[in-house]
N, C-alpha and C. Protein backbone atom coordinates (compact mmCIF):
# COMPACT_ATOMS: atom_id res chain seq x y z
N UNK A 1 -15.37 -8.36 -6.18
CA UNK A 1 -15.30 -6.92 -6.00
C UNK A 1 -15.55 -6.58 -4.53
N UNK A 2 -15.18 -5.71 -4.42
CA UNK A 2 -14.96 -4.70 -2.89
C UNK A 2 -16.48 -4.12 -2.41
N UNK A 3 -16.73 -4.30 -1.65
CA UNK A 3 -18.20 -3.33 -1.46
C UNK A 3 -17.38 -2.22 -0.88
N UNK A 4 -18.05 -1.09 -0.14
CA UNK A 4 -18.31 0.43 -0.12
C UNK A 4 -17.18 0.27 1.53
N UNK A 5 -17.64 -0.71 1.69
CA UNK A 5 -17.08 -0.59 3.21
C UNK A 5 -15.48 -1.35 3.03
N UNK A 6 -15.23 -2.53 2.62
CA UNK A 6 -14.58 -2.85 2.07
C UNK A 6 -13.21 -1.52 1.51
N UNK A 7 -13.69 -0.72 0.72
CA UNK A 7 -12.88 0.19 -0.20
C UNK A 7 -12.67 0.89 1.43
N UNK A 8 -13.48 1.33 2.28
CA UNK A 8 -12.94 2.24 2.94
C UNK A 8 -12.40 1.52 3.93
N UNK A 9 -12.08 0.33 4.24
CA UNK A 9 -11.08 -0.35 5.48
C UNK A 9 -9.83 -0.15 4.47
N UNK A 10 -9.37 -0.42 3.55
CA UNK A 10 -8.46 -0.63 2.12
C UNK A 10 -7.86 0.91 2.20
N UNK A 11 -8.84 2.05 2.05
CA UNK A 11 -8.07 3.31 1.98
C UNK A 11 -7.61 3.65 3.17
N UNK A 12 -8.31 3.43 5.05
CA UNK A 12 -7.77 3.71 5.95
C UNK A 12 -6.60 3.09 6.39
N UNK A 13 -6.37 1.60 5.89
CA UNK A 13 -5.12 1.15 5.91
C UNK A 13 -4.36 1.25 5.42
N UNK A 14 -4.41 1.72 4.52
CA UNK A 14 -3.32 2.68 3.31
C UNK A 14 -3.01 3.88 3.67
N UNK A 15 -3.64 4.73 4.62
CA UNK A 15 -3.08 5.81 5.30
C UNK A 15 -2.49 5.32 6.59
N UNK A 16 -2.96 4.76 7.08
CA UNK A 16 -2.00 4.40 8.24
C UNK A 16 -0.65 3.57 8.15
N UNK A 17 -0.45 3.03 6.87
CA UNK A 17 0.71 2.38 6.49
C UNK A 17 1.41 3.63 6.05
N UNK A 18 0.86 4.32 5.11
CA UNK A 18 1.91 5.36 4.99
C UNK A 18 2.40 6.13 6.68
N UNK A 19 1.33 6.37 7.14
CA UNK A 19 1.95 7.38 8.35
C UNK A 19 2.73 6.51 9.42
N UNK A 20 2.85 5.22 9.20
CA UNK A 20 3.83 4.13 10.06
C UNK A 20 5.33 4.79 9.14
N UNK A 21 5.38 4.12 7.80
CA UNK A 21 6.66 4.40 6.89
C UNK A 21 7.20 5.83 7.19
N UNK A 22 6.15 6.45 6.80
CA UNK A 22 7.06 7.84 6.83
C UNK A 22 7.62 8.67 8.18
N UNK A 23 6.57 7.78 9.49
CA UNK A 23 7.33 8.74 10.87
C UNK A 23 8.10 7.87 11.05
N UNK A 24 8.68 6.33 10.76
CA UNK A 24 9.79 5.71 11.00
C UNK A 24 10.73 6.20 10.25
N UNK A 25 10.59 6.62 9.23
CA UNK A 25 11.47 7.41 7.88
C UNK A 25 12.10 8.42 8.54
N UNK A 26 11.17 9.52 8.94
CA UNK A 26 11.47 10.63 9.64
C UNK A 26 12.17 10.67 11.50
N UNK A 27 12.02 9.68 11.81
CA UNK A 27 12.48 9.18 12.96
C UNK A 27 12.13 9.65 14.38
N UNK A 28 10.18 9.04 13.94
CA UNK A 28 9.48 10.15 15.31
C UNK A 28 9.75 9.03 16.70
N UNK A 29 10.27 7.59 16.22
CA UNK A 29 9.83 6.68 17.06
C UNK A 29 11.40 5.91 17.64
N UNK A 30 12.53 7.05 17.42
CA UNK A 30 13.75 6.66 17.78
C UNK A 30 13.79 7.28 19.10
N UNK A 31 14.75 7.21 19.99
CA UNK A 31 14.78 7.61 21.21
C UNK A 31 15.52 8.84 21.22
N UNK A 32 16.14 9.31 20.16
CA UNK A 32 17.00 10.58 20.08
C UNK A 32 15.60 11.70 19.77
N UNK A 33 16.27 12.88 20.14
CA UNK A 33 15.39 14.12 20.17
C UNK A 33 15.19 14.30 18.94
N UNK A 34 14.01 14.48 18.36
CA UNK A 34 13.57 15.33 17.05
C UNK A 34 13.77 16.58 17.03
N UNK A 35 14.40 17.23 15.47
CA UNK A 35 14.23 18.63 15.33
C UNK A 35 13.20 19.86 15.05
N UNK A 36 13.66 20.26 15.24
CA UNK A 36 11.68 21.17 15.26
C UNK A 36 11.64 21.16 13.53
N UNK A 37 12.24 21.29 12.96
CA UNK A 37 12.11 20.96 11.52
C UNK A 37 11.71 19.59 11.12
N UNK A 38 11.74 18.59 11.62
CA UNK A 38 11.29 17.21 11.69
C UNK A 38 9.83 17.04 12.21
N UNK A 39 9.32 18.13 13.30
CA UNK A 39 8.62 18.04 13.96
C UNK A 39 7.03 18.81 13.02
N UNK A 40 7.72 19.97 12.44
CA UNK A 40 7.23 20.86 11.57
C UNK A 40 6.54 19.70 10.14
N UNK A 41 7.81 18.84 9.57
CA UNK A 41 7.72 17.87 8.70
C UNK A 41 6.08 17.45 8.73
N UNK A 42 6.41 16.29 9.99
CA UNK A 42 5.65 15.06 10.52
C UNK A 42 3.94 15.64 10.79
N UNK A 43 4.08 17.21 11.21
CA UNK A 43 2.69 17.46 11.82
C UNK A 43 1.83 18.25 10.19
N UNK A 44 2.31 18.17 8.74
CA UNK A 44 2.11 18.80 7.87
C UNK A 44 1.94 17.15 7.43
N UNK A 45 2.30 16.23 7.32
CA UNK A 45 2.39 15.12 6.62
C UNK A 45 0.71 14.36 7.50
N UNK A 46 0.94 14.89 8.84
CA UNK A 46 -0.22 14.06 9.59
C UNK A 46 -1.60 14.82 8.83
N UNK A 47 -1.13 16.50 8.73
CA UNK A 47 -2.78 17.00 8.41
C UNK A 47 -3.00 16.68 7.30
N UNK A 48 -2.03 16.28 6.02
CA UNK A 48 -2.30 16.14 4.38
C UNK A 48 -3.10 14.00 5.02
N UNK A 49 -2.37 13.40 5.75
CA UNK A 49 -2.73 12.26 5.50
C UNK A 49 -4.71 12.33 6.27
N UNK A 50 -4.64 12.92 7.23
CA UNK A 50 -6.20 12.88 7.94
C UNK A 50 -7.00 13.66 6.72
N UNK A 51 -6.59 14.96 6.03
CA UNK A 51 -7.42 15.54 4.83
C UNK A 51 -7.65 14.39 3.77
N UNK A 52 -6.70 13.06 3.62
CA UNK A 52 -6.51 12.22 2.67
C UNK A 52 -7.74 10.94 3.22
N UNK A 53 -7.59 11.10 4.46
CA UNK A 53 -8.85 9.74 4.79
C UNK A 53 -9.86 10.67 4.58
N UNK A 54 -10.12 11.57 5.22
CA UNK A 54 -11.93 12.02 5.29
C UNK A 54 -12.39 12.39 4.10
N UNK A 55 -11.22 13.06 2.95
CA UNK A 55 -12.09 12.61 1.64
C UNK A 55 -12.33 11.05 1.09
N UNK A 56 -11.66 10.72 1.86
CA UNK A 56 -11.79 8.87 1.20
C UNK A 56 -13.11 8.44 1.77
N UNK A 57 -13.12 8.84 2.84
CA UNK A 57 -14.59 8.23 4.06
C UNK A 57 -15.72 8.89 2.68
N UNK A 58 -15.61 10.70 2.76
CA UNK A 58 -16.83 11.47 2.38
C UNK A 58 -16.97 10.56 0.80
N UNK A 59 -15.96 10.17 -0.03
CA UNK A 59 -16.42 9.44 -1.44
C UNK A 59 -17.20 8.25 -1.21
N UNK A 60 -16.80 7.48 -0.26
CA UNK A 60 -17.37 6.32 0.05
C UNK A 60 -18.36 5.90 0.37
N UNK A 61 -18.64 6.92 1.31
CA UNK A 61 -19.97 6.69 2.08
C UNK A 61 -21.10 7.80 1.32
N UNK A 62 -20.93 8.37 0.53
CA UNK A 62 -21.41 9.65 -0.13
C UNK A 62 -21.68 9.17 -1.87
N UNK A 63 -20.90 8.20 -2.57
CA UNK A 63 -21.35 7.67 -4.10
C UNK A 63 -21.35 6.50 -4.04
């Protein structure tokens, strides 16, 4: 089993894998210009994924 710290290296790398997939998805890391609708996308996807770690941190370190 996982200890406390453990679970939370596991959930921060699981957000940062998603936010690799999805701005390569979205194409923040191509050399062509992004659309402000892309841009709009990516910066709504970044605040749901950082709201997604710090409840992961606050469960972890908190039960």
């Amino acid at each position: 089993m996982l200890g406390k710290i453990g679970i939370l290296i596991t959930i921060l790398a699981l957000v940062f894998i998603f936010f690799l997939v999805i701005s390569f998805g979205a194409g923040a890391f191509s050399k062509t210009k992004i659309k402000d609708e892309t841009k709009k996308y990516l910066k709504s996807v970044n605040i749901l994924l950082a709201i997604i770690a710090i409840v992961g941190i606050i469960l972890v370190l908190f039960l």
